[in-house]
C-alpha atoms as a PDB file:
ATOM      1  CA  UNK A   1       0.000   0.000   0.000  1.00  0.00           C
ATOM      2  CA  UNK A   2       0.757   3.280  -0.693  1.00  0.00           C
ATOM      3  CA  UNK A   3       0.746   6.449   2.079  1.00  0.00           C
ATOM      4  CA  UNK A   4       1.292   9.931   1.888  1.00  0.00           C
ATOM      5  CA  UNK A   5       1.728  11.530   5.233  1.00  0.00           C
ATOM      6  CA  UNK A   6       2.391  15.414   6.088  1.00  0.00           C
ATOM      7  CA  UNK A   7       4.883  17.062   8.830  1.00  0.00           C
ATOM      8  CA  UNK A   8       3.897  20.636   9.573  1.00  0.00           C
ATOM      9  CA  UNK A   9       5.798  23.132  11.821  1.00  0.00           C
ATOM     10  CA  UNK A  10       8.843  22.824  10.149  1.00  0.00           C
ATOM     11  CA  UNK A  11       9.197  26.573   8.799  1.00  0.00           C
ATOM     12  CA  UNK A  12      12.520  27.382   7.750  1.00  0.00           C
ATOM     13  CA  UNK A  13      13.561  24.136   7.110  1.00  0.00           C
ATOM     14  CA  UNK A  14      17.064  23.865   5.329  1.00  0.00           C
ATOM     15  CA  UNK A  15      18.059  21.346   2.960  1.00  0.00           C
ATOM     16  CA  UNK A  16      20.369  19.775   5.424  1.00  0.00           C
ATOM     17  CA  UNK A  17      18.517  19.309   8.375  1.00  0.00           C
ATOM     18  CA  UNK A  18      15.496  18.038   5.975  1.00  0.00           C
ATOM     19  CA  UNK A  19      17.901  15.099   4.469  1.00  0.00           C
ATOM     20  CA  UNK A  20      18.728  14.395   7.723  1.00  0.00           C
ATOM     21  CA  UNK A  21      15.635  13.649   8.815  1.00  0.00           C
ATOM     22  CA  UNK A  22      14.568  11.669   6.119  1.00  0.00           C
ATOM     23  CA  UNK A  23      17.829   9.935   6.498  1.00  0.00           C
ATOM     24  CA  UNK A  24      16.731   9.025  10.475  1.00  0.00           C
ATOM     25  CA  UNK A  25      13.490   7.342   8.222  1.00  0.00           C
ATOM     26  CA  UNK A  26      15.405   5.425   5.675  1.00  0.00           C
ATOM     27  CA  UNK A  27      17.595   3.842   8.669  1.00  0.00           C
ATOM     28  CA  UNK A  28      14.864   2.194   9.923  1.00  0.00           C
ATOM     29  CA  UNK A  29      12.218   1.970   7.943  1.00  0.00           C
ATOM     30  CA  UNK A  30      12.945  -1.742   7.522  1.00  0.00           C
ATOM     31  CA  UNK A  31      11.925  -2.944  11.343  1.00  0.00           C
ATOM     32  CA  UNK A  32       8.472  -2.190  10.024  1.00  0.00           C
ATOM     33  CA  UNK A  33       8.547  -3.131   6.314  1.00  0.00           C
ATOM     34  CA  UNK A  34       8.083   0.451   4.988  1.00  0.00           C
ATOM     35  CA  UNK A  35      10.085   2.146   1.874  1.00  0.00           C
ATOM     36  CA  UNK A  36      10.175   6.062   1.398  1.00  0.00           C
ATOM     37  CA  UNK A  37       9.514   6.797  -1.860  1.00  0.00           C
ATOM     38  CA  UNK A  38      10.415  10.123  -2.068  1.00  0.00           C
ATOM     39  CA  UNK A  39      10.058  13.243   0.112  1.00  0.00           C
ATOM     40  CA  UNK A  40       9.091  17.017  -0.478  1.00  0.00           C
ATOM     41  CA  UNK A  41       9.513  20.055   1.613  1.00  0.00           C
ATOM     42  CA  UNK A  42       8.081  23.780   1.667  1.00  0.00           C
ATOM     43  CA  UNK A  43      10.221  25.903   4.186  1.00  0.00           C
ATOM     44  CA  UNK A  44       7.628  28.872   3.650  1.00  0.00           C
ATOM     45  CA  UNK A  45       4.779  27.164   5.161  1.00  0.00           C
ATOM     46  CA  UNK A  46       6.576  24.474   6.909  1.00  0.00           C
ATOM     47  CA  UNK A  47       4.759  21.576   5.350  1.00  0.00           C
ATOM     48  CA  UNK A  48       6.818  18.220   4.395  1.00  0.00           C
ATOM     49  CA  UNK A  49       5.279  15.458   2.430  1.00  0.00           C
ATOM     50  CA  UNK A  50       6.542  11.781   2.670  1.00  0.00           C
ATOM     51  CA  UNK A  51       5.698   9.424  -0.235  1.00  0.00           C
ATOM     52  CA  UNK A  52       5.959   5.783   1.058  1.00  0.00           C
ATOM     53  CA  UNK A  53       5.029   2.364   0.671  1.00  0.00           C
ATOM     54  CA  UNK A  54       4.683  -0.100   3.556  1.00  0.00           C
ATOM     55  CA  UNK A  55       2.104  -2.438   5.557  1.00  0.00           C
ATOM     56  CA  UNK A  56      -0.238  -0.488   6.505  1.00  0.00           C
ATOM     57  CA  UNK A  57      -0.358   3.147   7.895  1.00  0.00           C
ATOM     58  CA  UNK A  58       0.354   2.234  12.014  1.00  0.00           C
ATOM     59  CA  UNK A  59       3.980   0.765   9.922  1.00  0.00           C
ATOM     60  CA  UNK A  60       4.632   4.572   9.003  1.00  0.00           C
ATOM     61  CA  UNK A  61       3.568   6.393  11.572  1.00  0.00           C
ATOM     62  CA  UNK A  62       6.130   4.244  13.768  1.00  0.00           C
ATOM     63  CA  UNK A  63       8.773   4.686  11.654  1.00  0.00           C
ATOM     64  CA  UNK A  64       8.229   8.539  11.991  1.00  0.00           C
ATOM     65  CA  UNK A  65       7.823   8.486  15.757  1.00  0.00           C
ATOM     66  CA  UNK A  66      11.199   6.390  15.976  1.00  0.00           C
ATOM     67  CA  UNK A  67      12.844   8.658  13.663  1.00  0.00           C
ATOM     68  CA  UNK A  68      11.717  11.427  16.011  1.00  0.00           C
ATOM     69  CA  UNK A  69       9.266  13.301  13.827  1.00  0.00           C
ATOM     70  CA  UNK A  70       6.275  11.997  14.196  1.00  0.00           C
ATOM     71  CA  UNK A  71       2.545  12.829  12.530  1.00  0.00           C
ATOM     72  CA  UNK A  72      -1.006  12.334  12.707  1.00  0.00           C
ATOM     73  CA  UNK A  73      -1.833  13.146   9.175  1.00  0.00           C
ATOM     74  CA  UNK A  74      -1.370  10.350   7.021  1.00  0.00           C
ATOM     75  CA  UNK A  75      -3.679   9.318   3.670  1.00  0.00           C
ATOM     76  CA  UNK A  76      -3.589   5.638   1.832  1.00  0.00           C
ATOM     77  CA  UNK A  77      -3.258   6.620  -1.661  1.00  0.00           C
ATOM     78  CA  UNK A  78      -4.950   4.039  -3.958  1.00  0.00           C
ATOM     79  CA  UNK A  79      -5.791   5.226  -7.085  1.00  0.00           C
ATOM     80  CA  UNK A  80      -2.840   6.350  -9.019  1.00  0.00           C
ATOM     81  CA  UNK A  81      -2.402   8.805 -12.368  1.00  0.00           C
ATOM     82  CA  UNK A  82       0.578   9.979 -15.225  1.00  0.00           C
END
């Protein structure tokens, strides 16, 4: 299955400190049998968007809490488009 799940609070948010984060992710993403996909950030408002694919939507949101970022906004995404 496929998730999108949003951060927000993270205005100002550099390119550094946003890899590393998603870097915390990708370390252990494996204990719960998620992948990030890919990841998207918008310092202005703050808002980060995580594209993954994993179990089921408890898999991600533990990843995130481990990682030490975690959210409540989080969306299976099942119908796909080009």
């Amino acid at each position: 299955m496929r998730f999108i799940d949003i951060h927000k609070g993270m205005n100002g948010v550099d390119r550094p400190s946003f890899e590393e984060a998603h870097r915390k992710d990708t370390e252990i993403q494996g204990e719960e049998g998620v992948q990030f996909l890919h990841v998207w950030a918008d310092p202005a408002t703050g808002t980060a968007f995580c594209l993954s694919e994993g179990p089921d939507k408890e898999a991600v949101l533990r990843v995130h809490a481990k990682a030490g970022h975690p959210t409540d906004e989080i969306y299976e995404v099942s119908i796909e488009a080009e």
